[in-house]
Protein backbone atom coordinates (compact mmCIF):
# COMPACT_ATOMS: atom_id res chain seq x y z
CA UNK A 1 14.96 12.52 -27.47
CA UNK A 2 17.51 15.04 -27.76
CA UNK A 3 19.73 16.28 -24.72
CA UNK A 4 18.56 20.02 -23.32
CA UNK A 5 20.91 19.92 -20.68
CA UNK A 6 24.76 19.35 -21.05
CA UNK A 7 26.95 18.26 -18.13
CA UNK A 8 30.84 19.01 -18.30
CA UNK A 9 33.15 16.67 -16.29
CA UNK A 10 35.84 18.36 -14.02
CA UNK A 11 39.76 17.64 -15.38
CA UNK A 12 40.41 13.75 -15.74
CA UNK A 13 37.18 12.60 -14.17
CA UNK A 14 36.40 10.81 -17.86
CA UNK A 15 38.52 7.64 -17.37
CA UNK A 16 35.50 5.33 -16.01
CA UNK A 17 33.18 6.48 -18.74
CA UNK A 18 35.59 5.81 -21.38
CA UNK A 19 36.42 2.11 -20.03
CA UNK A 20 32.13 1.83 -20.18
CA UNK A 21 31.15 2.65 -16.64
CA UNK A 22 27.44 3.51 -16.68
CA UNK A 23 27.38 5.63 -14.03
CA UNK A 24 28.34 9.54 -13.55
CA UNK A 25 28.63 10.85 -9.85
CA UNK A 26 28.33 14.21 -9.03
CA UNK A 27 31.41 14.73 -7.73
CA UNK A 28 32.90 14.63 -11.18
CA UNK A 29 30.88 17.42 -11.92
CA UNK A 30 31.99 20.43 -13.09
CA UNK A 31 29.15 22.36 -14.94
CA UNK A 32 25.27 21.68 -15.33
CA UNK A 33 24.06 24.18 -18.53
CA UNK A 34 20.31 23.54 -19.93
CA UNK A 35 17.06 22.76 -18.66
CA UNK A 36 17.61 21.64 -15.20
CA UNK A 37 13.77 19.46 -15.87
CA UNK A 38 15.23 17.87 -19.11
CA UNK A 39 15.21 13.66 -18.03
CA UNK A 40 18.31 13.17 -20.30
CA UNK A 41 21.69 14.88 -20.20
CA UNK A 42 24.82 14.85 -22.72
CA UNK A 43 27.75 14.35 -20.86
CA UNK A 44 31.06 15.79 -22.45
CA UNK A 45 34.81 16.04 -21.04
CA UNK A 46 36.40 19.36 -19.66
CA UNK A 47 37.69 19.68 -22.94
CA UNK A 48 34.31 19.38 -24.97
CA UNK A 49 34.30 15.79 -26.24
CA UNK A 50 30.86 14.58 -25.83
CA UNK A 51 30.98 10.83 -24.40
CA UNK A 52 27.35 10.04 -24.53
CA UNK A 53 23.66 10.23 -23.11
CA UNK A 54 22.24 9.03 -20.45
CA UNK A 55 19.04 9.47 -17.83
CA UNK A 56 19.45 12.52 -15.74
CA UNK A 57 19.40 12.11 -12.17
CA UNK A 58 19.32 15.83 -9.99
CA UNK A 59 18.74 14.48 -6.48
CA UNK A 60 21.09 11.27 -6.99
CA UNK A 61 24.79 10.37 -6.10
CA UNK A 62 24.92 9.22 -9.46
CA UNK A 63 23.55 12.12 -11.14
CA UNK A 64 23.69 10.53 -14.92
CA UNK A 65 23.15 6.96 -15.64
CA UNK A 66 24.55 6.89 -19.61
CA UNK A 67 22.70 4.55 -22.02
CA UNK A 68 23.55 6.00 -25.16
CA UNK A 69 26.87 6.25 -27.46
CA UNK A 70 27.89 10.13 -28.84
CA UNK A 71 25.23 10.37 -31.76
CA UNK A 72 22.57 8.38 -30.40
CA UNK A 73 19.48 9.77 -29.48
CA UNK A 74 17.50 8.06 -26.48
CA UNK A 75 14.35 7.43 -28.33
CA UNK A 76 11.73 5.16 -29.31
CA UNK A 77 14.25 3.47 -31.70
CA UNK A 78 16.89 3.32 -29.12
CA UNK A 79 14.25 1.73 -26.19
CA UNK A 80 12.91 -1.05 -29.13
CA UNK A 81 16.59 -2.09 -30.37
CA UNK A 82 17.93 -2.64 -26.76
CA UNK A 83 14.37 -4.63 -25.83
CA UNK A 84 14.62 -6.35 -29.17
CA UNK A 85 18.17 -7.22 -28.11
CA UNK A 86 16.87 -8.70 -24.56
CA UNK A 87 14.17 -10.82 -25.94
CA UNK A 88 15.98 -12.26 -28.37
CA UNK A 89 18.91 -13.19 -25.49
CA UNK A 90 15.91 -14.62 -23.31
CA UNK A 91 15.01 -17.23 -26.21
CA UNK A 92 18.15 -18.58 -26.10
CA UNK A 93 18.78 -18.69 -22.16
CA UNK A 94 15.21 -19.32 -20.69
CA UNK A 95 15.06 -22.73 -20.31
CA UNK A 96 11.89 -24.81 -21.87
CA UNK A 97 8.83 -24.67 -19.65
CA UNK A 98 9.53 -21.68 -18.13
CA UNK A 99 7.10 -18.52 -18.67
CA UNK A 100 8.79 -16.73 -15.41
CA UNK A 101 12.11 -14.68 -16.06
CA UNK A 102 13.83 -11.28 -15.77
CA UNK A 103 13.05 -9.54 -19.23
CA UNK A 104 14.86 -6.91 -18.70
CA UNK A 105 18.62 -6.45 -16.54
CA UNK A 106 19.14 -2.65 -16.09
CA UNK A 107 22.32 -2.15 -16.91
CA UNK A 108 23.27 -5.82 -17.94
CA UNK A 109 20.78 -5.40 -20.85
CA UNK A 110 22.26 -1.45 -21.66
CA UNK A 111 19.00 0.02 -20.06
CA UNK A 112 20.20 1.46 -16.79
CA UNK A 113 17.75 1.85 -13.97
CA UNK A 114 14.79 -0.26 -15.36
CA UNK A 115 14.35 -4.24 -14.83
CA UNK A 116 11.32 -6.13 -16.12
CA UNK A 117 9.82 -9.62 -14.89
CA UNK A 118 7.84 -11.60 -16.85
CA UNK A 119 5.80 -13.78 -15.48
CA UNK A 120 3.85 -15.73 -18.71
CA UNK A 121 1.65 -12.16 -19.67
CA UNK A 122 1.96 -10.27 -16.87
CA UNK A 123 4.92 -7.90 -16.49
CA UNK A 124 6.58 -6.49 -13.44
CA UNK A 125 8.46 -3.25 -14.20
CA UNK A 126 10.82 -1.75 -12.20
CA UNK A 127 11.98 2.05 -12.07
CA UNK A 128 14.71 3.85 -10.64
CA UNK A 129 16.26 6.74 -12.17
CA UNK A 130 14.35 9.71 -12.55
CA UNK A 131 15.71 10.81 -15.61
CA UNK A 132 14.49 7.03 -17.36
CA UNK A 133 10.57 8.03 -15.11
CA UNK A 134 10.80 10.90 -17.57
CA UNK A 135 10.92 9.18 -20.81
CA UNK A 136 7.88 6.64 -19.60
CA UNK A 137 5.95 6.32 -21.91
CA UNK A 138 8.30 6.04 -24.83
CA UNK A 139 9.54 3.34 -22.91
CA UNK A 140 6.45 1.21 -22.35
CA UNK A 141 5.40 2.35 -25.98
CA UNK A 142 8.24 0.04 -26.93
CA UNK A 143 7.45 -2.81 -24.88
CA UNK A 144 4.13 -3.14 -25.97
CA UNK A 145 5.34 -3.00 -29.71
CA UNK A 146 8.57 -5.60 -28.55
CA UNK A 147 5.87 -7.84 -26.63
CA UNK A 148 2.25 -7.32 -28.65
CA UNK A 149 0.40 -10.15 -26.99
CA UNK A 150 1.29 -8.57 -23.68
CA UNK A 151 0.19 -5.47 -25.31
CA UNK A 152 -2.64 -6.90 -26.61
CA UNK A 153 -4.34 -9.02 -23.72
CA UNK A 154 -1.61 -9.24 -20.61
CA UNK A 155 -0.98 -6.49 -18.12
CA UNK A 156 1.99 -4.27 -17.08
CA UNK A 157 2.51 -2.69 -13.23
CA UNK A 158 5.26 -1.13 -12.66
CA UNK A 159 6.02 -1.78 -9.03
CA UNK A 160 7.14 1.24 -7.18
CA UNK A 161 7.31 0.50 -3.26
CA UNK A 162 11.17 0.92 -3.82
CA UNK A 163 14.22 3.04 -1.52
CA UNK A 164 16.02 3.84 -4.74
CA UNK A 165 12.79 5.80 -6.00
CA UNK A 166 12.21 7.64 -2.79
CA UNK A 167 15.54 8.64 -2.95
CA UNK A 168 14.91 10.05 -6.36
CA UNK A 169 12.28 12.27 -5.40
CA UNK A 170 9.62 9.68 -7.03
CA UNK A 171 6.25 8.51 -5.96
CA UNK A 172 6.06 4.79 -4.30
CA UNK A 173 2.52 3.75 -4.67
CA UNK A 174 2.22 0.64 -7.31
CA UNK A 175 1.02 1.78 -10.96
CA UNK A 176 -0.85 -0.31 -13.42
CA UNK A 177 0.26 0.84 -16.99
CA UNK A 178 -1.93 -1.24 -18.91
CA UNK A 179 -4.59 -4.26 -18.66
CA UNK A 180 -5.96 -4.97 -15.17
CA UNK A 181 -3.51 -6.27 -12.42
CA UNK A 182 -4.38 -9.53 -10.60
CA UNK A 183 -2.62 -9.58 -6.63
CA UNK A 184 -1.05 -12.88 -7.92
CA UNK A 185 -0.35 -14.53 -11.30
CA UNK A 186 0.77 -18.45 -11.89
CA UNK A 187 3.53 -18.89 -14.42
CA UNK A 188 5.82 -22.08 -14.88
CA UNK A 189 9.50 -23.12 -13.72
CA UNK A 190 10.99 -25.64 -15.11
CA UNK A 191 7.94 -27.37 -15.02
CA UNK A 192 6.87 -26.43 -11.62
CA UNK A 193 3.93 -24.19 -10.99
CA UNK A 194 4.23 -21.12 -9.12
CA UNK A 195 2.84 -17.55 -8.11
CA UNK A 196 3.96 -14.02 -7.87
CA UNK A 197 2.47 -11.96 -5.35
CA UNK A 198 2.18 -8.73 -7.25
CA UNK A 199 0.48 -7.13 -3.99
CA UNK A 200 2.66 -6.58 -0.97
CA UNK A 201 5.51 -9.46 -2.74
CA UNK A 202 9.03 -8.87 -2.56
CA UNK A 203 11.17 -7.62 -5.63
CA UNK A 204 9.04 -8.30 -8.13
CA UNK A 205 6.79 -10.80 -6.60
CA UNK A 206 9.39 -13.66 -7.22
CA UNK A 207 12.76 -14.37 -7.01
CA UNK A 208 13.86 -15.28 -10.53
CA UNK A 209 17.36 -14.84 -9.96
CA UNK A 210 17.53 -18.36 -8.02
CA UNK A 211 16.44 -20.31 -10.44
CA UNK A 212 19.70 -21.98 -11.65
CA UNK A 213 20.47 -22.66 -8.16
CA UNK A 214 17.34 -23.95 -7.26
CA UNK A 215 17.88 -26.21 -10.46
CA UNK A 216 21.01 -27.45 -9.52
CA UNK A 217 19.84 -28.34 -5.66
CA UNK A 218 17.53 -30.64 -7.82
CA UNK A 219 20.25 -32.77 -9.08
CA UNK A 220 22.13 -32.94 -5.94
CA UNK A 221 19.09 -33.67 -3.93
CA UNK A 222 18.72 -37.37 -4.01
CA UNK A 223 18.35 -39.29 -0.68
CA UNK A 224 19.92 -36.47 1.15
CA UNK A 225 17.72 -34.74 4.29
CA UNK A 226 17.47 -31.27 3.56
CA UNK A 227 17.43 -27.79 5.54
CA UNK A 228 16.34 -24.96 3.79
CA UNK A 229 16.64 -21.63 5.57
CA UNK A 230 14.83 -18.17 5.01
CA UNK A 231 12.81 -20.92 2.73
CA UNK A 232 10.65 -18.22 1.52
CA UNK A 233 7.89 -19.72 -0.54
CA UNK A 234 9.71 -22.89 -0.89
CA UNK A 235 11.06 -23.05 -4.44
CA UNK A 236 14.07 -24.83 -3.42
CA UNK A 237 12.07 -27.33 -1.13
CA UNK A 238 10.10 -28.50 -4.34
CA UNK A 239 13.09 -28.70 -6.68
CA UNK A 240 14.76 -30.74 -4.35
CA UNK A 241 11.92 -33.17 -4.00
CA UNK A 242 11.48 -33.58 -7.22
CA UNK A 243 15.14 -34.75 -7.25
CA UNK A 244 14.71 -37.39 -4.62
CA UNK A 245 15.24 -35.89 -1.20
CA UNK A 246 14.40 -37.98 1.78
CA UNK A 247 13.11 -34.76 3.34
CA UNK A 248 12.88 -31.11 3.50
CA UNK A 249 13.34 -28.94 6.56
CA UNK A 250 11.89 -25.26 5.67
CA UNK A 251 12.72 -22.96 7.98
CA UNK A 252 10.89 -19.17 7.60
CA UNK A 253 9.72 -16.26 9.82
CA UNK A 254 7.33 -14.53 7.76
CA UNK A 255 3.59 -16.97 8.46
CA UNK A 256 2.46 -14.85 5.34
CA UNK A 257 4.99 -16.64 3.12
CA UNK A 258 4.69 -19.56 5.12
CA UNK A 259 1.15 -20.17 3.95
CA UNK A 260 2.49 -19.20 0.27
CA UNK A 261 5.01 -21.67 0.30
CA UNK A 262 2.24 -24.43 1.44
CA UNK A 263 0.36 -23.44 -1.38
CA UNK A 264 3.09 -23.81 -3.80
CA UNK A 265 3.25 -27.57 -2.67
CA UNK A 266 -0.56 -27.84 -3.62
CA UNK A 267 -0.01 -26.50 -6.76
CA UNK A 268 2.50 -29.33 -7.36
CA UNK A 269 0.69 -31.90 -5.70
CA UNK A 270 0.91 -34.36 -9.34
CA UNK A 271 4.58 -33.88 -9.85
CA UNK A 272 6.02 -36.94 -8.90
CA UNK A 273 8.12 -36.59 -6.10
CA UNK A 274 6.53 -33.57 -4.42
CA UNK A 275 5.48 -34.94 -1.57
CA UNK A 276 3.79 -32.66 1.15
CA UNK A 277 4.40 -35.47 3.72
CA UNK A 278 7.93 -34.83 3.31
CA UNK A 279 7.71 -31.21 3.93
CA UNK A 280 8.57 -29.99 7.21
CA UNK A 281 7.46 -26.02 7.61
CA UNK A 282 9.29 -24.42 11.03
CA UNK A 283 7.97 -20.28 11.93
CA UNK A 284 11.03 -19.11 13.59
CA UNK A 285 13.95 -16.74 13.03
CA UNK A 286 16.69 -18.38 11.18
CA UNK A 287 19.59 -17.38 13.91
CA UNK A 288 17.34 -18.70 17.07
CA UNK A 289 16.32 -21.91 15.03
CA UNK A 290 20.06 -22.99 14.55
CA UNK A 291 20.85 -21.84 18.26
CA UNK A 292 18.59 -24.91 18.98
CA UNK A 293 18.34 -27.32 16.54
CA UNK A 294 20.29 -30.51 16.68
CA UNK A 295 19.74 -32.39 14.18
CA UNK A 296 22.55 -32.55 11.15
CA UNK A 297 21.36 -32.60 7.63
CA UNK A 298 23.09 -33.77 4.46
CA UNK A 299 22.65 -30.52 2.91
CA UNK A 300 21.70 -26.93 3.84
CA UNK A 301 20.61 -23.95 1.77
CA UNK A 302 21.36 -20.63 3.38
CA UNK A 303 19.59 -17.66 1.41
CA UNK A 304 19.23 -15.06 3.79
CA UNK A 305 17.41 -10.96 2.85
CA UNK A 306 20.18 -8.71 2.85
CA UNK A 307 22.01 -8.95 5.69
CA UNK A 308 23.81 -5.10 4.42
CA UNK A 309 21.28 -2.41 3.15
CA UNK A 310 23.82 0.33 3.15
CA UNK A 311 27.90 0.89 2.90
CA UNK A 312 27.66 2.35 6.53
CA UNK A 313 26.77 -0.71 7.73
CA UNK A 314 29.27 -3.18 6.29
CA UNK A 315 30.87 -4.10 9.28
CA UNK A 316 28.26 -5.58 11.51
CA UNK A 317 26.25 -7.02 8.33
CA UNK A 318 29.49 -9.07 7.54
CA UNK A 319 29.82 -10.25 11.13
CA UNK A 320 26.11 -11.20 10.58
CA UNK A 321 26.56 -13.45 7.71
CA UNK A 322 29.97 -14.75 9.40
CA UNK A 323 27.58 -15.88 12.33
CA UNK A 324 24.98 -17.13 10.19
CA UNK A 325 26.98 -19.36 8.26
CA UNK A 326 28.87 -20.75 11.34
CA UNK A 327 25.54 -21.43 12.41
CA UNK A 328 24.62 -23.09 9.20
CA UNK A 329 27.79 -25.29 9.17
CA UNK A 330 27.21 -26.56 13.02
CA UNK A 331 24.22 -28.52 11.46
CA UNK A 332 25.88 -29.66 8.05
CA UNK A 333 26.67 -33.43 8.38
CA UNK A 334 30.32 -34.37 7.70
CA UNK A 335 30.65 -35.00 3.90
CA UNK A 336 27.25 -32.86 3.68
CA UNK A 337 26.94 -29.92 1.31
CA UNK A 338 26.42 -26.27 1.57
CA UNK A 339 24.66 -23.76 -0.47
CA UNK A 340 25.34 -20.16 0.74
CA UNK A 341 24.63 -17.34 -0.60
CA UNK A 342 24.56 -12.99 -0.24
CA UNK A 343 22.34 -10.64 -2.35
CA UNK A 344 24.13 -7.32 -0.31
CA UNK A 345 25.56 -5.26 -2.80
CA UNK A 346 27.80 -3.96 -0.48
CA UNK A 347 29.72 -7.02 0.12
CA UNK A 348 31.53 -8.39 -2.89
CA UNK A 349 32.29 -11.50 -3.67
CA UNK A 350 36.09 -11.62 -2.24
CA UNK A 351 34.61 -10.33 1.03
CA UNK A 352 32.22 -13.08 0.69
CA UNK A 353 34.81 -15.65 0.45
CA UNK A 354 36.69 -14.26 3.63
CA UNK A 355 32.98 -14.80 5.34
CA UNK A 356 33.20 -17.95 4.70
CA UNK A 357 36.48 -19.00 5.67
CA UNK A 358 36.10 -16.92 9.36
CA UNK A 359 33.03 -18.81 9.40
CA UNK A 360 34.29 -22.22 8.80
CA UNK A 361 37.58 -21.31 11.53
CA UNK A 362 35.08 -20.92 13.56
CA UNK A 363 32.80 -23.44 13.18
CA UNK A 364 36.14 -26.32 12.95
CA UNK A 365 35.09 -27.33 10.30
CA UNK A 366 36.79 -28.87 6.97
CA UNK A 367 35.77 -26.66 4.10
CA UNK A 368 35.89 -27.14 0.52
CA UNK A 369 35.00 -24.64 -1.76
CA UNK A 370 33.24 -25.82 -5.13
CA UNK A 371 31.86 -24.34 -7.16
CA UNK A 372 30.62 -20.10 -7.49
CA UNK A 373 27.08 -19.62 -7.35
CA UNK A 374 24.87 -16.73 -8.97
CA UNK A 375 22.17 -15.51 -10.29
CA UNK A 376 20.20 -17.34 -13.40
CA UNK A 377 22.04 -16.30 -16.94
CA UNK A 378 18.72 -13.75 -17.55
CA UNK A 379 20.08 -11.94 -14.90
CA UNK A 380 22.76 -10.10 -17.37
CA UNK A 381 25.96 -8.12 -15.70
CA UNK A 382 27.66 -6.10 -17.96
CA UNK A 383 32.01 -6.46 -17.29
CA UNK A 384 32.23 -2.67 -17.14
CA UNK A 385 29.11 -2.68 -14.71
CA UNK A 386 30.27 -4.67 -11.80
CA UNK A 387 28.38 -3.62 -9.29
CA UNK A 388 25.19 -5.02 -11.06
CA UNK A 389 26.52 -8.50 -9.70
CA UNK A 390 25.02 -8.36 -6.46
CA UNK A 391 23.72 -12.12 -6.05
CA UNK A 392 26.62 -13.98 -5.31
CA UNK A 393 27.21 -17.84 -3.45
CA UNK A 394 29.00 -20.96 -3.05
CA UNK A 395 28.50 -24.50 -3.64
CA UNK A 396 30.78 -25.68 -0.71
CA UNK A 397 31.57 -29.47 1.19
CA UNK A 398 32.52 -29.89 4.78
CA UNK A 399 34.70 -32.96 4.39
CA UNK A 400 34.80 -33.32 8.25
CA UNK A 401 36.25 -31.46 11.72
CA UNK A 402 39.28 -29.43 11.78
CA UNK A 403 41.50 -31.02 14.37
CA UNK A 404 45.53 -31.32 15.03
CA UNK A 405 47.62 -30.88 12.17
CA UNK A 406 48.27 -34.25 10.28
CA UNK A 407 50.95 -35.55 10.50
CA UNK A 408 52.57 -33.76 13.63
CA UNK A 409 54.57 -36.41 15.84
């Protein structure tokens, strides 16, 4: 559609935008003119040059999310080239026997405040900018055309129990846009059978974006015992299995997941190597279970919730993960391997780093740093949109204790 409502930045507040920053803050601007209910806005330099479109945002920090080059119209045309331009990316980077995936990347796949999961022909849609609520149903009108047997005989919910919509000024109860929404769905990994919980689930109901790393804790797996905490519903447990483990320590708080994460073994139960006999399941919280465990373990996977849910809380969220990962290191094996990892936002991935090594100081340990980790290549981040990189991690070895300096006398 056409812009009704033009935005004017104040005096040299047009240098992010023209280096391809998505995102407009209100504190750049200087005049609003048009209808204050349009869902898109034009946004143009104090001196009249229009820079683009994007989705309008009135109760937001970031009051315009651009999408849309000078010229461009955001309409059904504009909605079915980007989709066009993320399915065709997803045929090249899913991997075979996969029918779970992220679809669509917000702003890593030029459609700012709207991810998609697909999990074989259900979808899980995402929301967050008002301005991109407004323009709905052009939207899903071109992702039933991009996706027709989706459209056809699948289902689409757009999952709404979100912060980021609340703080928008949008509704939170779950929506089924089309077909007829089952609580959970099966869909394939790499060969391995899962579900998403499309009732009451986190994110989406799954957490595609670990699938590379669960992939790779497959290969390095073999003969090793294994501690896997915030396990979740065990998808790195069964990966590693499959690739030979001696024997998997899941350690989770939530008994609801728990019991998912049991059932994910029974849907594996004829892959060879998944072994349920193998598969230790502890109910605890992470930070008491490594207070008192005492057993060391040839590799550990650390995936914690964010630890940092807002800026204001930076501080004591990195001292958090600094503890947790000192934890996780007292009960790494010499010569064992560590897989560590942050989804907070807030803390990037140099902060992470510095974690890491106040971590290891404290722990005395010997620390080697791999390898980055992050999220599975449908997981998109634009260069100009850094802040969409919010899974981050390391592939690290602890090569032994940290004693006197070698060498000295």
């Amino acid at each position: 559609m056409n812009p009704t409502l033009r935005i004017t930045l104040k005096p040299g507040r047009d240098k992010s935008l023209r280096r391809g920053h998505p995102w407009l803050f209100s504190g750049a601007v200087a005049r609003v003119e048009g209808d204050p209910e349009s869902p898109v806005a034009q946004v143009q330099t104090a001196g009249g040059e229009v820079l683009g479109s994007g989705f309008f945002s009135p109760r937001s920090q970031i009051r315009v999310r651009l999408a849309a080059a000078a010229g461009e119209d955001l309409d059904a045309s504009f909605f079915e080239g980007r989709l066009a331009a993320a399915r065709a990316l997803r045929r090249d980077l899913v991997p075979a026997e996969t029918t779970g995936y992220r679809l669509v990347n917000a702003e890593g796949d030029g459609l700012p405040g709207w991810t998609v999961d697909r999990f074989g022909d259900v979808l899980v849609s995402q929301i967050t900018s008002a301005g991109l609520e407004g323009l709905r149903d052009v939207a899903y009108d071109a992702l039933g055309r991009s996706l027709p047997e989706v459209r056809d005989g699948g289902t689409v919910v757009q999952s709404n129990a979100l912060p980021a919509r609340k703080n928008e000024g949008l509704g939170t109860a779950d929506e089924t846009i089309w077909g007829e929404a089952p609580e959970t769905v099966e869909f394939r990994e790499n060969g391995l059978a899962f579900t998403a919980e499309l009732a009451g689930g986190q994110k989406t109901g799954f957490y595609c974006d670990q699938r590379s790393n669960r992939r790779l804790t497959e290969t390095l797996a073999g003969g090793r015992r294994i501690l896997d905490l915030f396990a979740h519903t065990g998808g790195f447990g069964l990966y590693a299995l499959r690739g030979g483990a001696e024997r998997v320590v899941h350690v989770e708080s939530s008994p609801r997941v728990l019991e998912r994460g049991k059932a994910h073994y029974a849907l594996n139960a004829d892959v060879p190597g998944i072994d349920a006999g193998r598969a230790e399941w502890v109910r605890a919280d992470v930070f008491a279970d490594l207070r008192q465990r005492e057993e060391l373990y040839d590799l550990v996977i650390c995936d914690p919730p964010p630890l940092v849910r807002r800026r204001s809380a930076l501080d004591a969220g990195a001292r958090a993960y600094k503890d947790l990962n000192r934890l996780a290191l007292s009960r790494l094996a010499p010569g064992g391997l560590l897989l560590t990892f942050c989804c907070s936002g807030a803390v990037d991935t140099k902060l992470f780093r510095q974690i890491l090594f106040a971590a290891a100081d404290e722990a005395r340990v010997q620390l080697a740093l791999l390898a980055p980790l992050a999220a599975a290549p449908d997981h998109p981040v634009s260069v100009f949109h850094p802040e969409g990189e919010y899974l981050k991690g390391w592939l690290c070895h602890r090569a032994g204790d940290r004693g006197s300096t070698r060498g000295e006398g």
